[in-house]
C-alpha atoms as a PDB file:
ATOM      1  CA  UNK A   1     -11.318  44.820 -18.611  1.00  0.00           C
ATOM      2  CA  UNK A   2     -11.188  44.963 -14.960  1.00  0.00           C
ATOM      3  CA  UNK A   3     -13.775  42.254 -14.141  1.00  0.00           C
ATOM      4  CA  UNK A   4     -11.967  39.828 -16.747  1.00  0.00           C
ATOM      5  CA  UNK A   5      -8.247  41.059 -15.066  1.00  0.00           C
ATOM      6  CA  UNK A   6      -9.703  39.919 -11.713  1.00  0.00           C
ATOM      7  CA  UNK A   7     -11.504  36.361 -13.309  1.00  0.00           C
ATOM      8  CA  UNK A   8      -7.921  35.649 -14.858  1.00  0.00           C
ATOM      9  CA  UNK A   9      -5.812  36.158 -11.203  1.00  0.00           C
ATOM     10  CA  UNK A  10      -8.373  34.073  -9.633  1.00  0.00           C
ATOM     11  CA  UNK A  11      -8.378  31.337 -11.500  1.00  0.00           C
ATOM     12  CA  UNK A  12      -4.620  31.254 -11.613  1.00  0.00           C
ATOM     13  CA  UNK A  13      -4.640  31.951  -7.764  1.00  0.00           C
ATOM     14  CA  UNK A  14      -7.214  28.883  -7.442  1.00  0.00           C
ATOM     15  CA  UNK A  15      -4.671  26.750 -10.297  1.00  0.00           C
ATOM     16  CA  UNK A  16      -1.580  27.545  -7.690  1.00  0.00           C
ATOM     17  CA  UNK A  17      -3.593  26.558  -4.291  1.00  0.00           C
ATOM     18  CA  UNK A  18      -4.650  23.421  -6.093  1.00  0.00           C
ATOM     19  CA  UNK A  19      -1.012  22.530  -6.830  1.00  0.00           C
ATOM     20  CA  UNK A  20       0.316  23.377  -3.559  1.00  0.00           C
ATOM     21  CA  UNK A  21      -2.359  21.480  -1.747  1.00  0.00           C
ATOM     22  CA  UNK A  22      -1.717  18.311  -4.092  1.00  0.00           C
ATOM     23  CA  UNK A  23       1.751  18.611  -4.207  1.00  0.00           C
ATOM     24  CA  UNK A  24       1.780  18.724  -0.182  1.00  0.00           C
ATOM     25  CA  UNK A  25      -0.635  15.552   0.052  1.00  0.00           C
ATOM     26  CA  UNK A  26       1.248  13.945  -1.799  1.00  0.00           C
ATOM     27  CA  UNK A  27       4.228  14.692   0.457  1.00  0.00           C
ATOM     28  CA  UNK A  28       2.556  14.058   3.290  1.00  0.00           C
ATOM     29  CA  UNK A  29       1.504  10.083   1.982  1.00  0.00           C
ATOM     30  CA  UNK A  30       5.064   9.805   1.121  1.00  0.00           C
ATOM     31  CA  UNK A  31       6.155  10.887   4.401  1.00  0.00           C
ATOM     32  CA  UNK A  32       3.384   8.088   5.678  1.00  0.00           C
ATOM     33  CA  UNK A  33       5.113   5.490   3.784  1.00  0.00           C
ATOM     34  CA  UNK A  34       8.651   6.106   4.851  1.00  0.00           C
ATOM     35  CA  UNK A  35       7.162   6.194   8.751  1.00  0.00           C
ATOM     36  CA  UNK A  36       5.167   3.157   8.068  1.00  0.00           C
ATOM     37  CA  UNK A  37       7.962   1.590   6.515  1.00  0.00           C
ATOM     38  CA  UNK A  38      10.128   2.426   9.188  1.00  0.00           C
ATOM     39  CA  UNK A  39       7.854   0.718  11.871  1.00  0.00           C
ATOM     40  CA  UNK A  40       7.753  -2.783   9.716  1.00  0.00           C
ATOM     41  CA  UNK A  41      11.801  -2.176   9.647  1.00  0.00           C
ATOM     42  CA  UNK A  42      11.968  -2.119  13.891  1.00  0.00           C
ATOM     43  CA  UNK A  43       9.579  -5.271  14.039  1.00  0.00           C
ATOM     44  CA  UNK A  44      11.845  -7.236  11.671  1.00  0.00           C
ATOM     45  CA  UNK A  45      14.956  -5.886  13.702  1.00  0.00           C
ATOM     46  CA  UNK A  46      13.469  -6.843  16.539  1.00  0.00           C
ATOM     47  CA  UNK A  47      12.699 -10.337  14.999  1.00  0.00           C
ATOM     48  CA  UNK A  48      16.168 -10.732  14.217  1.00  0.00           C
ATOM     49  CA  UNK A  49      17.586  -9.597  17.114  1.00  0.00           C
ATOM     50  CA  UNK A  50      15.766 -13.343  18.631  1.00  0.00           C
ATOM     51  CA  UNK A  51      15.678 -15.711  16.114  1.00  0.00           C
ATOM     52  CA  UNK A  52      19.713 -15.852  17.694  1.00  0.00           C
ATOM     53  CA  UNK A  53      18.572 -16.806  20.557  1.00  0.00           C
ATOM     54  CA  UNK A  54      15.911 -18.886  19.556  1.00  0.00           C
ATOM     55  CA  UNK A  55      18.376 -21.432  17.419  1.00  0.00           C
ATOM     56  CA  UNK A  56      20.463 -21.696  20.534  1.00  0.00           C
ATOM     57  CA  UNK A  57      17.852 -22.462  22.908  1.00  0.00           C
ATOM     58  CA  UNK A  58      17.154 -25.525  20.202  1.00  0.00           C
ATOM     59  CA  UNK A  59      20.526 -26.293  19.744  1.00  0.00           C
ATOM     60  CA  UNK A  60      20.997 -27.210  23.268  1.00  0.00           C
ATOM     61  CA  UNK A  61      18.787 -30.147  22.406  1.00  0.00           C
ATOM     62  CA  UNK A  62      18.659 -30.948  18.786  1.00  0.00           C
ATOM     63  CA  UNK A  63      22.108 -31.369  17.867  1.00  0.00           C
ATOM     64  CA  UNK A  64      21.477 -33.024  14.704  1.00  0.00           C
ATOM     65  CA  UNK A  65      19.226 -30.929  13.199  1.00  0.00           C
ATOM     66  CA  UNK A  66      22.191 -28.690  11.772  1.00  0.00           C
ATOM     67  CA  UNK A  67      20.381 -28.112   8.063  1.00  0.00           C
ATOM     68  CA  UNK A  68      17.426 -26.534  10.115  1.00  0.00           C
ATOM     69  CA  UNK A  69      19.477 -24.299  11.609  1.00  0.00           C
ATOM     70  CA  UNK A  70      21.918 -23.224   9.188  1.00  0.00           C
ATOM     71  CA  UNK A  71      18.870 -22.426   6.740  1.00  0.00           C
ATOM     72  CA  UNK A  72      17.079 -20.080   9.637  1.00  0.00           C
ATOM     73  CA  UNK A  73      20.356 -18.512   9.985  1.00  0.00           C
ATOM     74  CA  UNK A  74      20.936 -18.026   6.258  1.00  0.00           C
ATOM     75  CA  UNK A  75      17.470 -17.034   5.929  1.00  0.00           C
ATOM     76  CA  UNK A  76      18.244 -14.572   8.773  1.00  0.00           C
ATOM     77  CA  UNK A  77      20.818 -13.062   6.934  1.00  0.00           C
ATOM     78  CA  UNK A  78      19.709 -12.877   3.576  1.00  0.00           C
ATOM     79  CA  UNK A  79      16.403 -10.814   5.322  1.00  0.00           C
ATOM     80  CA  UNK A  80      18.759  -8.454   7.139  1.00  0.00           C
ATOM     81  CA  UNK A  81      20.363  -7.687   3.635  1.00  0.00           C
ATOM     82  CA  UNK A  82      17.551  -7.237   1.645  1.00  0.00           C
ATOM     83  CA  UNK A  83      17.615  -3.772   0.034  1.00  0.00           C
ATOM     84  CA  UNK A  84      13.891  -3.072  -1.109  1.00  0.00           C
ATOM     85  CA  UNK A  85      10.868  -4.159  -0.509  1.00  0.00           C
ATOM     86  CA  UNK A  86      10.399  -6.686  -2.995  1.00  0.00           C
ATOM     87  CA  UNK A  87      13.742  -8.132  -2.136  1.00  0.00           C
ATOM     88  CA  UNK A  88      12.822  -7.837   1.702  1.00  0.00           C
ATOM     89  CA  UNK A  89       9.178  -9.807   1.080  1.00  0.00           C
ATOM     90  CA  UNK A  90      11.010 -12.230  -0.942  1.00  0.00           C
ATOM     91  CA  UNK A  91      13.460 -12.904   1.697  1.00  0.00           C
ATOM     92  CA  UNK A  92      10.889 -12.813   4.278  1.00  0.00           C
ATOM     93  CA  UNK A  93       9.223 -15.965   2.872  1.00  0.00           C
ATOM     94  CA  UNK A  94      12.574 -17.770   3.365  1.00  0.00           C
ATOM     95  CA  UNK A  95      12.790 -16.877   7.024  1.00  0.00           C
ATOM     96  CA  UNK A  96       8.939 -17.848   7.851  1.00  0.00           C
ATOM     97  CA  UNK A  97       9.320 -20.889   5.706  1.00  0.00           C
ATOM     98  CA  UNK A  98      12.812 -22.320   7.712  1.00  0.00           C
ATOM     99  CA  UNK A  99      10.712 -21.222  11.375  1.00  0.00           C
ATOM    100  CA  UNK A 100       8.409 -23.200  10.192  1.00  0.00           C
ATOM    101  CA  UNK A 101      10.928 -25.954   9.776  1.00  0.00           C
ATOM    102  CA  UNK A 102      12.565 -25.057  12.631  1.00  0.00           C
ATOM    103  CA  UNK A 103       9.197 -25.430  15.137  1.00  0.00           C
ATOM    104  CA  UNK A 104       8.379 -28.489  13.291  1.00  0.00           C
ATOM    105  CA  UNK A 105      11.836 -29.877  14.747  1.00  0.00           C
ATOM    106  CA  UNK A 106      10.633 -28.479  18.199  1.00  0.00           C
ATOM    107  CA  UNK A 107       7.841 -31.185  17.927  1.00  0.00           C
ATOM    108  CA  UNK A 108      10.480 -33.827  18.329  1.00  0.00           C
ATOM    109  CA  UNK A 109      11.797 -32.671  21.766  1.00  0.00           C
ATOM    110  CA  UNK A 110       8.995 -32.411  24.367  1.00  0.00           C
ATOM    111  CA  UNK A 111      11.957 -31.022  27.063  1.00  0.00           C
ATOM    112  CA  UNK A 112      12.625 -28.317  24.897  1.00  0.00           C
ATOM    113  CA  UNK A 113       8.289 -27.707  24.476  1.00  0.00           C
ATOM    114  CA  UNK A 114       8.903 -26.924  28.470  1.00  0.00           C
ATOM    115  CA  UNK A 115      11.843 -25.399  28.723  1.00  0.00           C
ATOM    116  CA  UNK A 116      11.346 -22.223  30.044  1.00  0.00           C
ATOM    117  CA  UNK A 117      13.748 -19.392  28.109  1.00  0.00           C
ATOM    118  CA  UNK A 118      12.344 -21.299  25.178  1.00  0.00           C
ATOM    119  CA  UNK A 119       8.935 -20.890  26.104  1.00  0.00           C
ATOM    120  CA  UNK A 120      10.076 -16.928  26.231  1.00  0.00           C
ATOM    121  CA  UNK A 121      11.675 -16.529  23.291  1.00  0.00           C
ATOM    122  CA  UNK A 122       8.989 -18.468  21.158  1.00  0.00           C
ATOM    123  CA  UNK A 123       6.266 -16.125  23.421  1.00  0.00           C
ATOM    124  CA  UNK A 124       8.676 -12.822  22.211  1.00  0.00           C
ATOM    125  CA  UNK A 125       8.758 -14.161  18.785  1.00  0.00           C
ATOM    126  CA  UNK A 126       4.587 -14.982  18.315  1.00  0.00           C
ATOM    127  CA  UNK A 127       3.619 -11.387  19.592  1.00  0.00           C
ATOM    128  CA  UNK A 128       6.403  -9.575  17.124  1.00  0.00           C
ATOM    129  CA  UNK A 129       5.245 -11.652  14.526  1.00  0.00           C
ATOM    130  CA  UNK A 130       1.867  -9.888  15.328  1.00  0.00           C
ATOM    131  CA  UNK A 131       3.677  -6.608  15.112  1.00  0.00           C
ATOM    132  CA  UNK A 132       4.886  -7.295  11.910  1.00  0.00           C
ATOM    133  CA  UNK A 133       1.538  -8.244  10.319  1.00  0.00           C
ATOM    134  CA  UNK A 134      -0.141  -5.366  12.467  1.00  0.00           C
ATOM    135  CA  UNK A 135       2.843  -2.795  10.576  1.00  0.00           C
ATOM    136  CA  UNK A 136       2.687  -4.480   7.368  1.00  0.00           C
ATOM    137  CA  UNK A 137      -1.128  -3.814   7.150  1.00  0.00           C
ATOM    138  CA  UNK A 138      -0.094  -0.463   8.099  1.00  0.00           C
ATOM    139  CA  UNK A 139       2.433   0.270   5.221  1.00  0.00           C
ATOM    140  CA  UNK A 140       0.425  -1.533   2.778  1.00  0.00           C
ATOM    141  CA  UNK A 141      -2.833   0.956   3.172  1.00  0.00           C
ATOM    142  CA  UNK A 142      -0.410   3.463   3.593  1.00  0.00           C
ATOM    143  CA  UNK A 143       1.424   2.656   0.205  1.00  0.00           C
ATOM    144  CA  UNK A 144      -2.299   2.210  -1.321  1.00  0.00           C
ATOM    145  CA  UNK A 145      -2.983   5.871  -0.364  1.00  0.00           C
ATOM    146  CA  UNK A 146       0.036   7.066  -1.471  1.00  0.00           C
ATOM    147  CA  UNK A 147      -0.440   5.508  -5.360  1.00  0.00           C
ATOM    148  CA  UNK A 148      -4.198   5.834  -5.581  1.00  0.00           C
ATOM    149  CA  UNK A 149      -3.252   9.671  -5.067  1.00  0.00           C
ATOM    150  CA  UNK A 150      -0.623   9.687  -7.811  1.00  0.00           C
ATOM    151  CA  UNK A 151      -3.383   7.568  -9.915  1.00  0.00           C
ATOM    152  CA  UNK A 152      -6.887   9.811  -9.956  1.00  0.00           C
ATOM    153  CA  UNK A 153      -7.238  13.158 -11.385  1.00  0.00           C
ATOM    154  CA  UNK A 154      -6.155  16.136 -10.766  1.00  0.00           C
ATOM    155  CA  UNK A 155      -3.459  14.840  -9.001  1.00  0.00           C
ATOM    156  CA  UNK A 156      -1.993  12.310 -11.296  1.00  0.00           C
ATOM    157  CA  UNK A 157      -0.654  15.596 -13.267  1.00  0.00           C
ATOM    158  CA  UNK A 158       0.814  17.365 -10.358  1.00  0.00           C
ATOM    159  CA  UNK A 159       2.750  13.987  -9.430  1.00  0.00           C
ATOM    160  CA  UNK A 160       3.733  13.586 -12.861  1.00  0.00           C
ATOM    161  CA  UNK A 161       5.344  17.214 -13.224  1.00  0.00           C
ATOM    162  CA  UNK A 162       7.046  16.275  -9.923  1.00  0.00           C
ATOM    163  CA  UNK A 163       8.107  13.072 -10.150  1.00  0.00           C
ATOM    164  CA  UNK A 164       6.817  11.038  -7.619  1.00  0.00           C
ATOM    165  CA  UNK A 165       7.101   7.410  -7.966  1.00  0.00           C
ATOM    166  CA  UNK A 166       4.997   4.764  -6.652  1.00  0.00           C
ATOM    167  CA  UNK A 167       5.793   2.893  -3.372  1.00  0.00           C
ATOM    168  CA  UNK A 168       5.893  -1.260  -3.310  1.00  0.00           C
ATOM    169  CA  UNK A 169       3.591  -3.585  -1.421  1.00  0.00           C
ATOM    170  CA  UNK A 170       5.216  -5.445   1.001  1.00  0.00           C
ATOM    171  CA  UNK A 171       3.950  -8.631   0.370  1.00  0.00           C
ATOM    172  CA  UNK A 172       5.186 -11.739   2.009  1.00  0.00           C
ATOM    173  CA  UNK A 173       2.826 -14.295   1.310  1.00  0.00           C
ATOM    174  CA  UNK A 174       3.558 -16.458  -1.861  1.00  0.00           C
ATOM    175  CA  UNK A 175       1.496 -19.299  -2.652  1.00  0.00           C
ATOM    176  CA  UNK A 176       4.811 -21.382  -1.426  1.00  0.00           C
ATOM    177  CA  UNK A 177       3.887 -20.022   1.877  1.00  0.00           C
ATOM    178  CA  UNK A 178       0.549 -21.523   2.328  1.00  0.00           C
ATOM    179  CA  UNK A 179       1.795 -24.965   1.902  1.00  0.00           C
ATOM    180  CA  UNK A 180       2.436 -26.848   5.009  1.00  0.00           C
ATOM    181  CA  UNK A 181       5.864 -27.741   5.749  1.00  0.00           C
ATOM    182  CA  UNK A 182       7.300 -30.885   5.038  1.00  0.00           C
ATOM    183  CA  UNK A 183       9.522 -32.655   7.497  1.00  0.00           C
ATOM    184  CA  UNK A 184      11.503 -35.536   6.910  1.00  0.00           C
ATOM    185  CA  UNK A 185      13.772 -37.521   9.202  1.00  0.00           C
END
């Protein structure tokens, strides 16, 4: 009776360690994915924070292009709204797809092409763009961690009796993307 007393602690003492250890990887990937996340958020901030500046600098030399700007701005906003992150890749298209536009203007105006501050800010804006595909690669394999942990076995259960949910892709890149832009005049 003792030997069978001492099989039965053990294996619940093993059962309990296994749970804790799950349970805590699996807090620990989440924890990834809200840090990742976080780091995409400051790139897009930081995107946002000169695409302002950017329209200006444009302004000062394409008056009539007001539809180009007024869709980066609403773009803009509609990004800096966005409340998850299907909602945020969605509106992400929107903004790449009117800077698009709005560079394809650029082509028009060889002054602007060498004005300096606009030199900057489209210098700022090509290396945070890097950022944010450098931080989106990041939260994605983070986010793929995460849910292949909640997906295999033994730890499927153990999210399951806990709750945890599965984190979205951030994915920005709809086949409207890939298509070049179109610019009429």
């Amino acid at each position: 009776m003792g030997i069978a007393l001492i099989v039965v602690i053990a294996i619940v003492a093993f059962m309990i360690i296994l749970v804790i250890g799950v349970y805590n990887g699996l807090i620990t990937l989440r924890n990834r994915c809200d840090n990742a996340w976080a780091q995409v958020d400051v790139q897009l901030r930081r995107r946002y924070d000169l695409i302002p500046n950017l329209v200006e600098t444009v302004k000062g030399y394409a008056k009539h292009e007001r539809e180009v700007f007024q869709k980066v701005t609403e773009a803009r906003a509609k990004a800096i709204d966005a409340g998850t992150v299907k909602e945020q890749g969605g509106a992400e298209n929107m903004l790449t797809g009117a800077l698009k536009s709005l560079f394809a203007v650029v082509e028009n105006y060889p002054d602007l092409k060498a004005n300096q501050n606009f030199l900057m800010l489209q210098e700022e804006l090509a290396g945070t763009e890097g950022k944010i595909a450098y931080s989106r690669q990041f939260y994605n394999d983070n986010v793929m961690k995460f849910n292949l942990k909640q997906q295999v076995f033994p730890s499927n259960i153990i999210a399951n009796m806990f709750n945890f949910k599965e984190k979205e892709y951030f994915e920005i890149e709809e086949p409207e993307a890939r298509r070049p832009v179109e610019v009429k005049f």
